[in-house]
Protein backbone atom coordinates (compact mmCIF):
# COMPACT_ATOMS: atom_id res chain seq x y z
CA UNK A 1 32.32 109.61 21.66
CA UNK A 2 33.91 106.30 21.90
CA UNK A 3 31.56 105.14 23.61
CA UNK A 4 28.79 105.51 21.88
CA UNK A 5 31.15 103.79 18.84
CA UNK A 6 31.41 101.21 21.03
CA UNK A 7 28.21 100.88 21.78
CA UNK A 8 26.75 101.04 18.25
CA UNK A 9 29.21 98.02 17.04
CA UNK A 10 28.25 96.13 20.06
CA UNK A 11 24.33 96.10 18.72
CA UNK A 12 25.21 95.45 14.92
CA UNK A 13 27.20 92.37 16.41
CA UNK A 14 24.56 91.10 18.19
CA UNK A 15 22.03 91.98 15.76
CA UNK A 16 24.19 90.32 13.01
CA UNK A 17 24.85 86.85 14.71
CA UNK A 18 21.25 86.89 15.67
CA UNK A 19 20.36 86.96 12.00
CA UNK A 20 23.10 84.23 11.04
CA UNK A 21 21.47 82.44 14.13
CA UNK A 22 17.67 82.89 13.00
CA UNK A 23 18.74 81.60 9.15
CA UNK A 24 20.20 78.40 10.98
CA UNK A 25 17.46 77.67 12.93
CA UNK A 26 15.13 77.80 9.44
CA UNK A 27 17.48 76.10 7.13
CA UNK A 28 17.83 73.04 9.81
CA UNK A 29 13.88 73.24 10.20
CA UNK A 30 13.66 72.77 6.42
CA UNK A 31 16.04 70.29 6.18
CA UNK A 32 14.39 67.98 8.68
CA UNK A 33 10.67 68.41 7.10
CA UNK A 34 12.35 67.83 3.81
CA UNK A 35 13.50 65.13 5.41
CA UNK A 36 10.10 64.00 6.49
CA UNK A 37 8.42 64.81 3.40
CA UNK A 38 11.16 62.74 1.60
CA UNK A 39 9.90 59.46 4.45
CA UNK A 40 6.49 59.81 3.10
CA UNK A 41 7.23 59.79 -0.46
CA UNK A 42 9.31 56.64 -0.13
CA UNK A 43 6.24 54.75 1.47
CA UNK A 44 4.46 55.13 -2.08
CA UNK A 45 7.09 55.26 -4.19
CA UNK A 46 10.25 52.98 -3.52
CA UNK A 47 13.32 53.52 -4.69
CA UNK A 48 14.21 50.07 -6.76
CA UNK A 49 16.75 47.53 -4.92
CA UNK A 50 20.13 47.15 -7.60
CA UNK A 51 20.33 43.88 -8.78
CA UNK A 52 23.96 41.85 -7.48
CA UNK A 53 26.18 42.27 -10.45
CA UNK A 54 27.88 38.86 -9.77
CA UNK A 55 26.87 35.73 -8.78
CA UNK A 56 28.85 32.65 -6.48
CA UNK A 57 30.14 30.91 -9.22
CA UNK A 58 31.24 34.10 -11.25
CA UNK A 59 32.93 35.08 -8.31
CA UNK A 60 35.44 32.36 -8.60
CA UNK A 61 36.24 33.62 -12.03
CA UNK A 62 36.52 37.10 -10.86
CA UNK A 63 39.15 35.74 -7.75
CA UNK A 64 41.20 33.61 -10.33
CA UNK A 65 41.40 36.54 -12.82
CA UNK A 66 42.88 38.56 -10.06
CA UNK A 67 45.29 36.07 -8.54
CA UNK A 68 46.53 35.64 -12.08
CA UNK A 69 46.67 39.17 -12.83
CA UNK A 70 48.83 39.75 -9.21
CA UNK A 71 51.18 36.55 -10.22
CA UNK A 72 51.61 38.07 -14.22
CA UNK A 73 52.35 41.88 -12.24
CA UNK A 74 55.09 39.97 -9.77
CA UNK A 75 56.76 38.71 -12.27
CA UNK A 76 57.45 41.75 -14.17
């Protein structure tokens, strides 16, 4: 009798970890022709580049702003 326990929990192991392994195998198949599909839409439709927030000389500002802010937190 044990045996044939044994043998019954044997094949729904295998039977369940090749389902898990089948549903892997799809979802990475979808995933790379999503992927793909994704490629081909950015050829006729590109995403838009964001603009640089600051510029040389406003970085200067920015770097004094902070130095002064560090010096004003030392001295606290």
């Amino acid at each position: 009798m044990s045996e044939s326990l044994l043998g019954q929990s044997f094949s729904i192991t295998v039977i369940g970890m090749s389902v898990v392994f089948v549903f892997l195998l799809i979802l990475v198949a979808l995933m790379n022709g999503m992927s793909l599909f994704i490629q081909a839409i950015e050829k006729y439709f590109p995403q838009a580049t964001p603009k640089a927030i600051a510029t040389a000389s406003n970085d200067n500002t920015l770097v004094a702003i902070a130095i002064a802010a560090a010096k004003r937190f030392q001295t606290k």
